[in-house]
N, C-alpha and C. Protein backbone atom coordinates (compact mmCIF):
# COMPACT_ATOMS: atom_id res chain seq x y z
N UNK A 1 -15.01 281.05 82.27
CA UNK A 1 -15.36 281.35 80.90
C UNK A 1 -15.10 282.83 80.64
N UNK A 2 -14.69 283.05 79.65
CA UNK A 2 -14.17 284.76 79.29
C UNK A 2 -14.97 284.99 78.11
N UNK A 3 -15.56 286.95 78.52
CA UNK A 3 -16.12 286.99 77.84
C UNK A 3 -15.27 287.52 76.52
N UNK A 4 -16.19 287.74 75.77
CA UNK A 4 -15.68 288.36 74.65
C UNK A 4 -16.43 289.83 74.12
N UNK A 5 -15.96 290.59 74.34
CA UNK A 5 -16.87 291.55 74.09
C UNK A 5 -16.53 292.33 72.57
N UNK A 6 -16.10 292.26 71.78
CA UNK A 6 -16.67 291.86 70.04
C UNK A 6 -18.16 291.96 69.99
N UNK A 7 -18.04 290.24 70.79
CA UNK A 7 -19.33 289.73 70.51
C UNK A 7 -20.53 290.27 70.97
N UNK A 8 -20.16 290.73 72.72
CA UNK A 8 -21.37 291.29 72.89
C UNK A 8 -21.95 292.19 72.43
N UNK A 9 -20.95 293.30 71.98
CA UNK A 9 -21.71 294.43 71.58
C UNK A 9 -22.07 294.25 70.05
N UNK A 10 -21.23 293.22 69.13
CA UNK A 10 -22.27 292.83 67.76
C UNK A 10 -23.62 292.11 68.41
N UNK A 11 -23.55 291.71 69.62
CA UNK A 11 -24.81 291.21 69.65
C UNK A 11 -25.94 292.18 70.31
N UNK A 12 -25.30 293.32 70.90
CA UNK A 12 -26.19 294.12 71.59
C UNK A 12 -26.90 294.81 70.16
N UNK A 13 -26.12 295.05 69.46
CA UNK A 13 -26.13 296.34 67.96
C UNK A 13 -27.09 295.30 67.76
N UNK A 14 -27.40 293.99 67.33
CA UNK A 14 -28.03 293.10 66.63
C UNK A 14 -29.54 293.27 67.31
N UNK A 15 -29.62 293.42 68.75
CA UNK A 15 -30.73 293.31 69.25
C UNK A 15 -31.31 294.33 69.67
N UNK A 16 -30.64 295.57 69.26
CA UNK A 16 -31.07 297.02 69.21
C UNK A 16 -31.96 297.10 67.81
N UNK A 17 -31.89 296.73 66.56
CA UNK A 17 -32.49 296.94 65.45
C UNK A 17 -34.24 296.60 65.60
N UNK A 18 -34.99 296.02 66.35
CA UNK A 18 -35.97 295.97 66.96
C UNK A 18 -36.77 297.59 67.37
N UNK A 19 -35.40 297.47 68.52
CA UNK A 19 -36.14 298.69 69.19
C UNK A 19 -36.04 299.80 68.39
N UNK A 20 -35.26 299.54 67.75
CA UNK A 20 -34.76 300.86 66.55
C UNK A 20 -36.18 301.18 65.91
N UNK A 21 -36.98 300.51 65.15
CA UNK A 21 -38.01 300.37 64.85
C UNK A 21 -39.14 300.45 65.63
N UNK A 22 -39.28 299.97 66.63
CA UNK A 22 -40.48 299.85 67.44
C UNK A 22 -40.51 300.96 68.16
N UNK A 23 -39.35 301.11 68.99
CA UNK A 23 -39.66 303.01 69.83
C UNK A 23 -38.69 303.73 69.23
N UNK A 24 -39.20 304.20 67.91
CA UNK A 24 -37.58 304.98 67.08
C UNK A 24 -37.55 306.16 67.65
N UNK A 25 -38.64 307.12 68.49
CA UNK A 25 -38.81 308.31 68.90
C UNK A 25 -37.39 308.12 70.06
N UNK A 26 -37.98 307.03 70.88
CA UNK A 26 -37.08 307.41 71.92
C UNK A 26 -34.92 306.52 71.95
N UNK A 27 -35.25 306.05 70.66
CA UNK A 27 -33.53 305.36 70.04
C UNK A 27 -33.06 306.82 69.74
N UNK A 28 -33.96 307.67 68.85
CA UNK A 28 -33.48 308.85 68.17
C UNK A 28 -33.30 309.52 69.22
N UNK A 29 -34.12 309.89 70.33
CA UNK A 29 -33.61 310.62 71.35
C UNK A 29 -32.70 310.35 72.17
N UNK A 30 -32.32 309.34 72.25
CA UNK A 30 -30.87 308.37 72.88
C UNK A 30 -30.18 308.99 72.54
N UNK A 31 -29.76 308.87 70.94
CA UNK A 31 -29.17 308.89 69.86
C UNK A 31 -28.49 310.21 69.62
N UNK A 32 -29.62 311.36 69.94
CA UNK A 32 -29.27 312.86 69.67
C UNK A 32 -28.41 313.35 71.15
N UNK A 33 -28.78 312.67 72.39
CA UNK A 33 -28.20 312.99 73.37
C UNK A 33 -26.89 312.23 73.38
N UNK A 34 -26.53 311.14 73.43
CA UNK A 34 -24.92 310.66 73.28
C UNK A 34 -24.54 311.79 72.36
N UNK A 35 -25.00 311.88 71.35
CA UNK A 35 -24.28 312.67 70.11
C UNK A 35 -23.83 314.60 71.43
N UNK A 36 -24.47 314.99 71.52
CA UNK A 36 -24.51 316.17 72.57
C UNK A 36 -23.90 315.81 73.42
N UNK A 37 -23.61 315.25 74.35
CA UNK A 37 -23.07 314.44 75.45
C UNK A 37 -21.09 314.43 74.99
N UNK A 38 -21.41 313.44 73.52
CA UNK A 38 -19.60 313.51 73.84
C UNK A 38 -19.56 314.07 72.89
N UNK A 39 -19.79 315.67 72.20
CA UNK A 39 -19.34 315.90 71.39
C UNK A 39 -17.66 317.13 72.10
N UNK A 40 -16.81 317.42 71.29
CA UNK A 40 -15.96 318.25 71.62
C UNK A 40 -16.93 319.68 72.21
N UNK A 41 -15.65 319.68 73.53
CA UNK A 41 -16.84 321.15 74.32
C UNK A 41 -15.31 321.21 75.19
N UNK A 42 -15.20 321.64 76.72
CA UNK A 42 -14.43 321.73 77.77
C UNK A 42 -13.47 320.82 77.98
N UNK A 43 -14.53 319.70 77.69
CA UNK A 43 -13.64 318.38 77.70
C UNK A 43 -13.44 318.14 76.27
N UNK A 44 -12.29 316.95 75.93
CA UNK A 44 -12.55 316.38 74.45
C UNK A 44 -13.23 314.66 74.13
N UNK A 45 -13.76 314.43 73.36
CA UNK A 45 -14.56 313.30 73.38
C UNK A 45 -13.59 312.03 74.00
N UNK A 46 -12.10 312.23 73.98
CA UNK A 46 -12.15 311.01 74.60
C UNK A 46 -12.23 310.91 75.90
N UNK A 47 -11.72 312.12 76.37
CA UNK A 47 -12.13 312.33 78.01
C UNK A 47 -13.29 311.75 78.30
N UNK A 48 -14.56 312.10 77.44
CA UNK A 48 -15.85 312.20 78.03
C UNK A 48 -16.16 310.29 78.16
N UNK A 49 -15.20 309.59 77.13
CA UNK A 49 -15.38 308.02 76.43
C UNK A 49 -15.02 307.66 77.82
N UNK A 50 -13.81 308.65 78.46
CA UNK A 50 -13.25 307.55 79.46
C UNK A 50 -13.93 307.71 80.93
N UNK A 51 -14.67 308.43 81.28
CA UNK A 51 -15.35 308.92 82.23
C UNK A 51 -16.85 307.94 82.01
N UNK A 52 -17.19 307.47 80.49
CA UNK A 52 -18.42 306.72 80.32
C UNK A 52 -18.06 305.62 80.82
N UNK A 53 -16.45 305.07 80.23
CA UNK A 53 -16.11 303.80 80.73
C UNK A 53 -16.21 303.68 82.20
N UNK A 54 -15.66 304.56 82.95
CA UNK A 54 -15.45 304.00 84.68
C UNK A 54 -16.63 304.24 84.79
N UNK A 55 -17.80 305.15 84.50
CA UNK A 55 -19.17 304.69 84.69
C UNK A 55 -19.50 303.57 84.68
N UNK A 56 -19.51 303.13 83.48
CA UNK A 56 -19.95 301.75 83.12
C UNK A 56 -19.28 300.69 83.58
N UNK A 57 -17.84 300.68 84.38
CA UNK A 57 -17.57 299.63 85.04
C UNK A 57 -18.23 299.76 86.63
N UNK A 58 -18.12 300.90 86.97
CA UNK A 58 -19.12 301.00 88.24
C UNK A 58 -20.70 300.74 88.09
N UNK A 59 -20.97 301.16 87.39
CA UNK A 59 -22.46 300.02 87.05
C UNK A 59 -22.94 298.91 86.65
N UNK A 60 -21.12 298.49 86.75
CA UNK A 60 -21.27 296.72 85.92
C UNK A 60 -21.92 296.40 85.29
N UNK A 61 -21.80 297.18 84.02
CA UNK A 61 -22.66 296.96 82.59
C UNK A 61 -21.57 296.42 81.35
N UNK A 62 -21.91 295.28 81.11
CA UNK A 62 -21.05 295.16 80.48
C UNK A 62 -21.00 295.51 78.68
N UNK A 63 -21.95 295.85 77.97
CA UNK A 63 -22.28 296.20 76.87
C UNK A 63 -21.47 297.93 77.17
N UNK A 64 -22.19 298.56 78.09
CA UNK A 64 -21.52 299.87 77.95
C UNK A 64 -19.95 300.05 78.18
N UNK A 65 -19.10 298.93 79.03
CA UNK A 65 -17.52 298.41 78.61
C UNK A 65 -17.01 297.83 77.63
N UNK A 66 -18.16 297.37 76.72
CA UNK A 66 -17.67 296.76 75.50
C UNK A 66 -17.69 298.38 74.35
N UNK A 67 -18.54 298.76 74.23
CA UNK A 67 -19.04 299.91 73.47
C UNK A 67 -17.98 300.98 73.97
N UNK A 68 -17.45 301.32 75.00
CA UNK A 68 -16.52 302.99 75.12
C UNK A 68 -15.45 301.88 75.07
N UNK A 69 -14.93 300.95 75.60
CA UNK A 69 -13.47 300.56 74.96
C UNK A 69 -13.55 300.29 73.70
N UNK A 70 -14.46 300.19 73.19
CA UNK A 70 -14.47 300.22 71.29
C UNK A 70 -13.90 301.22 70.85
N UNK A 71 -14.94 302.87 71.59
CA UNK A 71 -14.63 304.05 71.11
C UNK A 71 -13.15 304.46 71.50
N UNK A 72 -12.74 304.16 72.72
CA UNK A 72 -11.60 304.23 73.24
C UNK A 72 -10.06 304.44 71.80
N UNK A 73 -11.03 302.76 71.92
CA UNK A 73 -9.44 302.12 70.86
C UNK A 73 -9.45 302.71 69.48
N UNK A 74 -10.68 303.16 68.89
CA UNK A 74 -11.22 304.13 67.70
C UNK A 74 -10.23 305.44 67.97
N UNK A 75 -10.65 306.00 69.19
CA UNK A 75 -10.02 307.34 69.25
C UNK A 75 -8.26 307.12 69.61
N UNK A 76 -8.05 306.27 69.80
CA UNK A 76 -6.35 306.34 69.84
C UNK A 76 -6.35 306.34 71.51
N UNK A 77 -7.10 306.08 72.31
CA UNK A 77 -6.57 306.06 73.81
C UNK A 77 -5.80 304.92 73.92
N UNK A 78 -4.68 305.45 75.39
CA UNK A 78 -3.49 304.06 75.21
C UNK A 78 -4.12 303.22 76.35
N UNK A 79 -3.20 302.38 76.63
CA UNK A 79 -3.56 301.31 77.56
C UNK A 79 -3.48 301.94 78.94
N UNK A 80 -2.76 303.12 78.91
CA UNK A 80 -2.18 303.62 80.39
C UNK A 80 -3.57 304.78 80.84
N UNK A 81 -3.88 305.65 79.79
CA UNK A 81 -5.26 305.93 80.18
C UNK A 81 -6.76 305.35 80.33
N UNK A 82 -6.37 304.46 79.52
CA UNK A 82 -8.12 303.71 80.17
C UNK A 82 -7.25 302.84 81.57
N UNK A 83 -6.12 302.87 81.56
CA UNK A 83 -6.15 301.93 83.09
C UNK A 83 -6.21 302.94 84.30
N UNK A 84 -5.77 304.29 84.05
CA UNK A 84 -6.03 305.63 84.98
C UNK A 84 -7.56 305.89 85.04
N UNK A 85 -8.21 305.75 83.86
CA UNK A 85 -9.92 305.80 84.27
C UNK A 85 -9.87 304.73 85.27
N UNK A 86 -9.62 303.31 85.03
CA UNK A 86 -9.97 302.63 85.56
C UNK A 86 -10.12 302.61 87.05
N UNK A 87 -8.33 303.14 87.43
CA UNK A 87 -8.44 303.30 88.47
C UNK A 87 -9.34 304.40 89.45
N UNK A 88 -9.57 305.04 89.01
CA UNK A 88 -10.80 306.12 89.22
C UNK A 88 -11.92 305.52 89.54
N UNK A 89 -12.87 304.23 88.91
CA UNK A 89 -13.68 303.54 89.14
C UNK A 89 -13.21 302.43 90.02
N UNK A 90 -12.57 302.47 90.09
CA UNK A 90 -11.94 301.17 91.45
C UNK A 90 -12.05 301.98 92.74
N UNK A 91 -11.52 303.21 92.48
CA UNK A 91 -11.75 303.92 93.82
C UNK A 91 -12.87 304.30 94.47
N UNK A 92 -13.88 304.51 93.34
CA UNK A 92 -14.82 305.23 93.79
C UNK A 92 -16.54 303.84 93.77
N UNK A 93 -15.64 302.76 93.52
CA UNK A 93 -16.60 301.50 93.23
C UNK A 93 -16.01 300.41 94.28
N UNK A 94 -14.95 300.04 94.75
CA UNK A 94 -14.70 299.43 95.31
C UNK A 94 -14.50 297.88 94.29
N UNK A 95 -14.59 296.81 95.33
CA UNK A 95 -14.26 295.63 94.42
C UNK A 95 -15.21 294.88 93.55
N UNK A 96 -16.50 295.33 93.75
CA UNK A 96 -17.08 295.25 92.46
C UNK A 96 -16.14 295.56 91.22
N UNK A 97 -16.26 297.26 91.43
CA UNK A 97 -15.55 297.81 90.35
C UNK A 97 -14.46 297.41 89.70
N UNK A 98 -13.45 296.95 91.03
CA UNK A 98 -12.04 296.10 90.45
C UNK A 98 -12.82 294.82 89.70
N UNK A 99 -13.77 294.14 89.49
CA UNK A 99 -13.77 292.74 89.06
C UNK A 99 -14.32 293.07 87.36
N UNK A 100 -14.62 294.39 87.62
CA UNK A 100 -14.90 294.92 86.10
C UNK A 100 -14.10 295.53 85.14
N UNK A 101 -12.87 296.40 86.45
CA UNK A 101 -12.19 296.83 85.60
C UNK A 101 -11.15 295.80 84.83
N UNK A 102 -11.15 294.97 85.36
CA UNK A 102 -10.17 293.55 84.99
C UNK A 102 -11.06 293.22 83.77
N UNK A 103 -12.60 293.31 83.37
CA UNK A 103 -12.73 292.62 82.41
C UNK A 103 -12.83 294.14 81.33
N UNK A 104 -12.62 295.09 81.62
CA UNK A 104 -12.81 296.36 81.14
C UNK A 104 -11.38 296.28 80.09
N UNK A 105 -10.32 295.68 81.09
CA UNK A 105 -8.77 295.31 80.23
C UNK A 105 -8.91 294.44 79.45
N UNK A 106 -9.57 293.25 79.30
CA UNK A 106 -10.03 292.49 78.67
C UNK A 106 -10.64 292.98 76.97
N UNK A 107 -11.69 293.88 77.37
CA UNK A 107 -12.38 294.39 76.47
C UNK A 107 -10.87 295.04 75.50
N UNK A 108 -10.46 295.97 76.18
CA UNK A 108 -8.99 296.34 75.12
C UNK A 108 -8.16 295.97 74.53
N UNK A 109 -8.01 294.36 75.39
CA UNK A 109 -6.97 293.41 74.25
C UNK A 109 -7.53 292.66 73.42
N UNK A 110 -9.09 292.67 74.00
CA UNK A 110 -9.49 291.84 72.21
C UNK A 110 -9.86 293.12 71.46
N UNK A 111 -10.12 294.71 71.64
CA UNK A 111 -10.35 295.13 70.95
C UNK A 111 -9.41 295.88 70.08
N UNK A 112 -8.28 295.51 70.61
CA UNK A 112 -6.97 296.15 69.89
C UNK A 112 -5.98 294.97 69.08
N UNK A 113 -6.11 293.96 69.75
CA UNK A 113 -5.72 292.40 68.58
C UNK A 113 -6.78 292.63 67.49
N UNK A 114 -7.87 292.81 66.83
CA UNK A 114 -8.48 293.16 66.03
C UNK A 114 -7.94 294.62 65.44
N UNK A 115 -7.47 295.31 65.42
CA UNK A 115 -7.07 296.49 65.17
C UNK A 115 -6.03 296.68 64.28
């Protein structure tokens, strides 16, 4: 079964509006730190998108691979640099990591057939 990650992350956004409300202190403080985190500095934000991604495939999260290949494909990264992150997290994750970064490619062709 393949996922679709569209969906997950409309469904993560969907099931964030809760917490949005219920602990808004600490969404807003999320919120203000991503914002600080990838803003333009040494690096430029997509650097920082693609460094979140091989994070997030080494932590086999899949909402946070759905969410930076979003931003990815937003910011104009090509297929050849998120597959150079990738490989970065393959190296440093092993085959976990490869079974993510495969769905990490995934995430880019449905998020760029929409595009």
């Amino acid at each position: 079964m393949s996922k679709s990650y569209p969906e997950i992350t409309q469904s993560i956004s969907s099931n964030l509006k809760a917490l949005r409300t219920d602990i808004s202190d600490t969404l807003q403080g999320f919120s203000a730190m991503a914002q600080a985190a990838t803003k333009n500095g040494a690096l430029d934000k997509k650097t920082k998108e693609l460094i979140a991604l091989a994070i997030g495939v080494s932590a086999r999260c899949d909402g946070c691979i759905g969410f930076h290949v979003k931003a990815l494909v937003e910011q104009g990264a090509s297929k050849e640099e998120i597959e150079e992150a990738l490989g970065m997290a393959i190296y440093m994750g092993g085959g976990p990591s490869l079974m993510y970064a495969a769905d990490a490619m995934l995430a880019y062709e449905q998020f760029t057939q929409n595009s």
